[in-house]
Protein backbone atom coordinates (compact mmCIF):
# COMPACT_ATOMS: atom_id res chain seq x y z
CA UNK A 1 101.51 107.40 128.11
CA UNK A 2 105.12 107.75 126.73
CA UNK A 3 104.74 110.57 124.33
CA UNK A 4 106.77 110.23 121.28
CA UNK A 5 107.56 113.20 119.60
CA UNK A 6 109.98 115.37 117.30
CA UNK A 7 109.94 117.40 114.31
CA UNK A 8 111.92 117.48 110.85
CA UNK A 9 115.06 118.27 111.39
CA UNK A 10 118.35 118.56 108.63
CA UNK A 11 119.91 115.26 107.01
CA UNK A 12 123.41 116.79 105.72
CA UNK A 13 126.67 115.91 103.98
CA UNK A 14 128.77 117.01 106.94
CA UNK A 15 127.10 114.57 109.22
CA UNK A 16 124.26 113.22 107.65
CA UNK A 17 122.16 111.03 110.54
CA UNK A 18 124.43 111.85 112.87
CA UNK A 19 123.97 115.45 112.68
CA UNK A 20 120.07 114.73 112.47
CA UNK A 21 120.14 112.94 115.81
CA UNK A 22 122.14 115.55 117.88
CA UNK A 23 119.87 118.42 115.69
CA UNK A 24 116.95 116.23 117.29
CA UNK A 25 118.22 115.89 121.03
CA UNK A 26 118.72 119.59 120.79
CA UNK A 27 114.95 120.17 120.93
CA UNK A 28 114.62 117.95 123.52
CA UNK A 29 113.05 114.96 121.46
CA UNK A 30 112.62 111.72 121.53
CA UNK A 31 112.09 111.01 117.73
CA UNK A 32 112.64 113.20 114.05
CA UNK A 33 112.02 112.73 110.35
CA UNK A 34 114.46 113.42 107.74
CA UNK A 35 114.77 113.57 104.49
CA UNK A 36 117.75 112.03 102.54
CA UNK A 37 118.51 114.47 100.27
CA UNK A 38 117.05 117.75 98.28
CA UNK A 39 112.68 117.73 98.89
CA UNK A 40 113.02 118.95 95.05
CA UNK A 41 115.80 117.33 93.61
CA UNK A 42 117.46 113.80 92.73
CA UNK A 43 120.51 114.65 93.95
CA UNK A 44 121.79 112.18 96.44
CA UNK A 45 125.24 111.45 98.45
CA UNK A 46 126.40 108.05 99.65
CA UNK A 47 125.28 106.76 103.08
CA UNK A 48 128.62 106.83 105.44
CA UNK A 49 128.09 104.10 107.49
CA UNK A 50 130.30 105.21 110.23
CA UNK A 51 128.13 108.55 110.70
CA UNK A 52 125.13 106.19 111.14
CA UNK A 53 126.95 104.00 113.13
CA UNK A 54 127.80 107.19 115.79
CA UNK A 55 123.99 107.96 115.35
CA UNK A 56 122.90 104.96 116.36
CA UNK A 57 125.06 104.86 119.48
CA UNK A 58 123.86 108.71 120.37
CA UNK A 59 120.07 107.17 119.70
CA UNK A 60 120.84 104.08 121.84
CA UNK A 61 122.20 106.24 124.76
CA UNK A 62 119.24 108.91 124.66
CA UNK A 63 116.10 106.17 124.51
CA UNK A 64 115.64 107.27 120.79
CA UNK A 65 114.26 103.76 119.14
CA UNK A 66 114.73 103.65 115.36
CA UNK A 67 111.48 102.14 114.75
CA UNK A 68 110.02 105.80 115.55
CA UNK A 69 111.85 107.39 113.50
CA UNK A 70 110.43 108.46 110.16
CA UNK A 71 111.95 109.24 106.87
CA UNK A 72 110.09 111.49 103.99
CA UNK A 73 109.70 111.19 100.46
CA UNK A 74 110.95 113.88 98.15
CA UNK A 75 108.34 116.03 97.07
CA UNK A 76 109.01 115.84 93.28
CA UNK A 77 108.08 112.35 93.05
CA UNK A 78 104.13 112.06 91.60
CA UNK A 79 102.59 108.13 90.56
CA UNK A 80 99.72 109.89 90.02
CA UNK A 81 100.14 111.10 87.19
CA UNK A 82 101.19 108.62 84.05
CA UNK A 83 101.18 111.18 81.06
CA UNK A 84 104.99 110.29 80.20
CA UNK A 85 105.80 106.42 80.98
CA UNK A 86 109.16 106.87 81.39
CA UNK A 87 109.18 109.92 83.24
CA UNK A 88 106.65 107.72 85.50
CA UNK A 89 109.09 104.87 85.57
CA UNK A 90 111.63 107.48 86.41
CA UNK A 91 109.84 108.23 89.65
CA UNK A 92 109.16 104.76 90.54
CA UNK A 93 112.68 103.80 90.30
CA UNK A 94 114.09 107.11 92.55
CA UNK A 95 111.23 105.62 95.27
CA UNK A 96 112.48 102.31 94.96
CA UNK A 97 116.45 103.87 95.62
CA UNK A 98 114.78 106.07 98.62
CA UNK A 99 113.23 102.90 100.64
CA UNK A 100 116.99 100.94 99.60
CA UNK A 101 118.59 104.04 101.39
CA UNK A 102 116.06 104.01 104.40
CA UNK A 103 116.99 100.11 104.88
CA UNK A 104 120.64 101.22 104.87
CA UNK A 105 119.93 103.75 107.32
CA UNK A 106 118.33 101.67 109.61
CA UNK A 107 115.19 102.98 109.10
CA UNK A 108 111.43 101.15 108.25
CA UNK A 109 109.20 103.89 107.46
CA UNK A 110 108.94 106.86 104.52
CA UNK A 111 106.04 109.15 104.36
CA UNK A 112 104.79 109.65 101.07
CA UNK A 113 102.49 112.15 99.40
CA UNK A 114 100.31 109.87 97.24
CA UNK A 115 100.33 112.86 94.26
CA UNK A 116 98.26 115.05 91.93
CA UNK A 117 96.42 113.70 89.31
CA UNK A 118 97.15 116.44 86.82
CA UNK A 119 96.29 114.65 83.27
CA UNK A 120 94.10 112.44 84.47
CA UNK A 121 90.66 111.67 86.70
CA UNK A 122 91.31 110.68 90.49
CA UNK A 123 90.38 106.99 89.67
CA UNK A 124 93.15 107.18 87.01
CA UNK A 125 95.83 108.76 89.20
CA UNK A 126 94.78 105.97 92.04
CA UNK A 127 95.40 103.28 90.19
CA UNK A 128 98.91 104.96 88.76
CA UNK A 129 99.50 105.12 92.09
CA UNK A 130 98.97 101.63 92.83
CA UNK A 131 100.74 99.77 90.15
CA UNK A 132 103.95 102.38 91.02
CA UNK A 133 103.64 100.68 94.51
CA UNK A 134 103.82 97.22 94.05
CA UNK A 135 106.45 97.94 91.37
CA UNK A 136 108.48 99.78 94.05
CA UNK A 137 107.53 96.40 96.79
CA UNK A 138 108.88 94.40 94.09
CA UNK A 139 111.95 95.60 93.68
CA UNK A 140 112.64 96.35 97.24
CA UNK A 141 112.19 95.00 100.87
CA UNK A 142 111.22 95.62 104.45
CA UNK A 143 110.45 99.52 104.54
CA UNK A 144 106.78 100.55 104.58
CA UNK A 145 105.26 103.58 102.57
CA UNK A 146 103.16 105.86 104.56
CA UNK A 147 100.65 107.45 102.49
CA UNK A 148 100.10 110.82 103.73
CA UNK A 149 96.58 112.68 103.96
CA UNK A 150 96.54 115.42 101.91
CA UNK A 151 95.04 118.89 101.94
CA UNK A 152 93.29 118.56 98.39
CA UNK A 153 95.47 121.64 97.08
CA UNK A 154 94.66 121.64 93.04
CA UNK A 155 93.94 117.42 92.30
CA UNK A 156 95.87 116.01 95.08
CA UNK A 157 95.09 112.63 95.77
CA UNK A 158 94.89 110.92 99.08
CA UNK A 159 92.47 113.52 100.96
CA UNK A 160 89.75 111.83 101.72
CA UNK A 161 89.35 108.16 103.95
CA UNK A 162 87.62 106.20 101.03
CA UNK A 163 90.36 107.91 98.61
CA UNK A 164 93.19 106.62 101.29
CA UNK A 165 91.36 103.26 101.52
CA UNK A 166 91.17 102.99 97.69
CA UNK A 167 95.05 102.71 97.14
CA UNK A 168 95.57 100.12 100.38
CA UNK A 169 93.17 98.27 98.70
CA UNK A 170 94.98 97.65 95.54
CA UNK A 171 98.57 97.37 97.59
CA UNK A 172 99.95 93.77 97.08
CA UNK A 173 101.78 93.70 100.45
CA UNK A 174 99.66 94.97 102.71
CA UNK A 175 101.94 94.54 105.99
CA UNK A 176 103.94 97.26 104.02
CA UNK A 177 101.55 100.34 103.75
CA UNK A 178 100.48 102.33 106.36
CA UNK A 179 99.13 106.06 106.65
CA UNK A 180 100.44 109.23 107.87
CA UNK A 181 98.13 111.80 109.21
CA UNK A 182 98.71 115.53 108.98
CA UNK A 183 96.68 117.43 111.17
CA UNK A 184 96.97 120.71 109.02
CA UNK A 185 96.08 118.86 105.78
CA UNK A 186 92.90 117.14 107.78
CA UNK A 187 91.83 120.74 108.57
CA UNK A 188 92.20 122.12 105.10
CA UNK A 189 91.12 119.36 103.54
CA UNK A 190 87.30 119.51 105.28
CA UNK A 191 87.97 117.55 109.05
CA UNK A 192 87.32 119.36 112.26
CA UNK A 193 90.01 117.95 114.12
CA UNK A 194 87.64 119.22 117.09
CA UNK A 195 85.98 115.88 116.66
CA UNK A 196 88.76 113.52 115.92
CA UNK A 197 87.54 110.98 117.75
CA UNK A 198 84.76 110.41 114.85
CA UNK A 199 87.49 110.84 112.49
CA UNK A 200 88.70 107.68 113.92
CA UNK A 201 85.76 105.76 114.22
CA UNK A 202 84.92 106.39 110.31
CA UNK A 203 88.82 105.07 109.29
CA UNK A 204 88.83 102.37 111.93
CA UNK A 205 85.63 101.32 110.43
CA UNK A 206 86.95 101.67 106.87
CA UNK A 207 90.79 101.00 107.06
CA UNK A 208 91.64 100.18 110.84
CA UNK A 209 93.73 102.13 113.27
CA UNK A 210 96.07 100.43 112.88
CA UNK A 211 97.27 101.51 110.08
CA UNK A 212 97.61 105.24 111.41
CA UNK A 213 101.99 104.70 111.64
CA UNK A 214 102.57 108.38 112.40
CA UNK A 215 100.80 111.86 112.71
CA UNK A 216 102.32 115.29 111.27
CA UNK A 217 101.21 117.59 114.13
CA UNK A 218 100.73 121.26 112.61
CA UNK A 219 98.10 123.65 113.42
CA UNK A 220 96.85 125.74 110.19
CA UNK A 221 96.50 129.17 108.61
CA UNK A 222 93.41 128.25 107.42
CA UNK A 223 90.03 127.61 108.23
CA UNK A 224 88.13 124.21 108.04
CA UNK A 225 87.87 123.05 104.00
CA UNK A 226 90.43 125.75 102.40
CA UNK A 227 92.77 123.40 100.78
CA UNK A 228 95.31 125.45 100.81
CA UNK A 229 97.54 123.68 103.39
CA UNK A 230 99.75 126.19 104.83
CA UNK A 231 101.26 125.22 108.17
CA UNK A 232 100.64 127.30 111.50
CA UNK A 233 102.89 127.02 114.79
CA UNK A 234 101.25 124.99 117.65
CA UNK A 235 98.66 126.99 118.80
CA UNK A 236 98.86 130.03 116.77
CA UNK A 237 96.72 128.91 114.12
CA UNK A 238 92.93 127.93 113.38
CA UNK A 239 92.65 124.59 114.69
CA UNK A 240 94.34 125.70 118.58
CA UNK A 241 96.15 124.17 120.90
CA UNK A 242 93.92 122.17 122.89
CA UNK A 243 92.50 120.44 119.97
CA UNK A 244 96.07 119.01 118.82
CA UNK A 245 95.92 118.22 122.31
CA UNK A 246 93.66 115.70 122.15
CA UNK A 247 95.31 114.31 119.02
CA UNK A 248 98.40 113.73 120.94
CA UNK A 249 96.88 112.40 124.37
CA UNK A 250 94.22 110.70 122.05
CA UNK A 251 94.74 107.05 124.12
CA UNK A 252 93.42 104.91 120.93
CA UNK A 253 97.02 105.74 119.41
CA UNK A 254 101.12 105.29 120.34
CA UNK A 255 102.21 106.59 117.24
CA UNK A 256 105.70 109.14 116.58
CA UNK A 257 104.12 112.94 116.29
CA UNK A 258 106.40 114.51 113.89
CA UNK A 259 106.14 118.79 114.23
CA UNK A 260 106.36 120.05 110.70
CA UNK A 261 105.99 123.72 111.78
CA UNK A 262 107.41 127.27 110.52
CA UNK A 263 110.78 128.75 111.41
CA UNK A 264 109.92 131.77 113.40
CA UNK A 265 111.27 135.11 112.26
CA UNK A 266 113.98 136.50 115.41
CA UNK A 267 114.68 139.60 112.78
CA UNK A 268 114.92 140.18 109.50
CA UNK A 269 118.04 138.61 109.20
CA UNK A 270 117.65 135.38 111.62
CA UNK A 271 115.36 132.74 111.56
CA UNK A 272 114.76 130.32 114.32
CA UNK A 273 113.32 126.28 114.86
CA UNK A 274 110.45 127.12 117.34
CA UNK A 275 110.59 122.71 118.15
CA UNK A 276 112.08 122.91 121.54
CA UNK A 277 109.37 125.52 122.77
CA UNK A 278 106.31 123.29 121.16
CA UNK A 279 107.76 120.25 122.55
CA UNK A 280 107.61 121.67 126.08
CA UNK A 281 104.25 123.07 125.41
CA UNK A 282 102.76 119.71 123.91
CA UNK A 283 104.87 117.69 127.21
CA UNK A 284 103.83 120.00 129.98
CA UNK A 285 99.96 120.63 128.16
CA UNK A 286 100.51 124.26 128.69
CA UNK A 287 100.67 127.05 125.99
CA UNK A 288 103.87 129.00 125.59
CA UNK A 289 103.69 131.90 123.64
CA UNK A 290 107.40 131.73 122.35
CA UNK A 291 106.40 134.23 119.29
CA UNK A 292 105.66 137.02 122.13
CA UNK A 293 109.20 135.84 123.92
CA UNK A 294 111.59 135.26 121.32
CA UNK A 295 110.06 137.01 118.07
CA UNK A 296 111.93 140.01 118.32
């Protein structure tokens, strides 16, 4: 099995996907997911071609295929909810922009959190969620949404299979939506990630495996059913290492695992990316206890 794995690592000004790629090899990785700007803002700089250019000759050298690598939505953006139309429209269009600057990039895939249906009932915010979409497929081409599963904090939607299935139902383009699976958000939403094998039976069954694209591998704070989604370190949490082991050796997928874990705490002044230390754990199948090493 060739393993493909990373974490999130930092999309800046200074170097943009060039400094994501060499942030990426640092950790010893073999894939990454960025984000193209502010999580909470629309803020956004212009793509510099020649930094991608240099990132894709770093990528090329170090086995890193583009096709693994994943981009993220900002959070801010919600098609759930359609209370103001042109506050709705609003988010539709900065989607639409986000895929456009994933194509310029290079890159064919964006995670996205399907939203919260805040002024409305979940069938509602599903079908806001379609129709924003296929506006967003209309007025763009090539890069696939990934609809991420969601913990079911407040009225998330997207945190169930048949809630999942729902909006690729209603997609127009269905070669361009795919899923996203977060481990932590499976936990908290109600999934015992101890059996994830019948996970996969019941969305093969209902979706197709297929359609998993990528997997956010966090363990969680919380136990089974919380909601509360708040990410744990690999292994240090309720769901434990050799469970997310079998996610990642699971041999019914060859998808990019993507490590959205915590910065660890050195001191009270220094914080640390704990990626390199999971990565090796998660490679070699063999628990390191970095917090015990390095917390300090």
């Amino acid at each position: 099995m060739n393993l493909i794995i990373g974490s999130h690592v930092s999309f800046n000004n200074k170097e943009q996907l060039l400094g994501s790629v060499k942030e990426a090899l640092s950790y010893n990785a073999n894939t990454f997911m960025i984000y193209t700007g502010s999580t909470q803002s629309t803020s956004r700089s212009t793509i510099n071609d020649e930094f991608t250019y240099e990132a894709y000759k770093l990528m090329l050298e170090n086995n890193i295929d583009s096709n693994n690598v994943i981009v993220h939505a900002p959070y801010i953006i919600n098609l759930a909810n359609r209370k103001d139309e042109d506050k709705y429209l609003f988010y539709c269009d900065f989607l639409a922009n986000e895929l456009d600057r994933c194509k310029s990039l290079g890159l064919n895939k964006i995670v996205l959190h399907p939203g919260s249906a805040t002024t409305c009932s979940k069938e509602e915010a599903i079908k806001n969620i379609i129709d924003g979409i296929n506006y967003v497929y209309n007025k763009t081409t090539d890069t696939m949404i990934l609809l991420e599963f969601m913990a079911g904090k407040g009225t998330e939607v997207g945190t169930s299979i048949d809630e999942i299935k729902c909006i690729i139902d209603g997609i127009d383009d269905k070669n361009r939506i795919g899923v996203c699976l977060d481990t932590c958000h499976m936990n908290d939403s109600g999934i015992d990630i101890s059996k994830f094998n019948e996970f996969l039976d019941e969305f093969d069954s209902k979706i197709g495996i297929s359609k998993i694209k990528c997997i956010h591998l966090n363990d969680s704070l919380n136990n089974i059913g919380f909601h509360k989604d708040r990410h744990a370190n690999i292994g240090y949490g309720t769901i434990g290492f050799d469970n997310l082991l079998e996610v990642v050796y699971n041999d019914r997928l060859d998808v990019p695992y993507i490590l959205e874990t915590p910065y660890v705490n050195r001191n009270t002044n220094e914080s640390f990316a704990p990626y390199k230390y999971e990565i090796e754990s998660i490679r070699n199948k063999k628990f390191i206890d970095f917090k015990e090493k390095y917390e300090k």
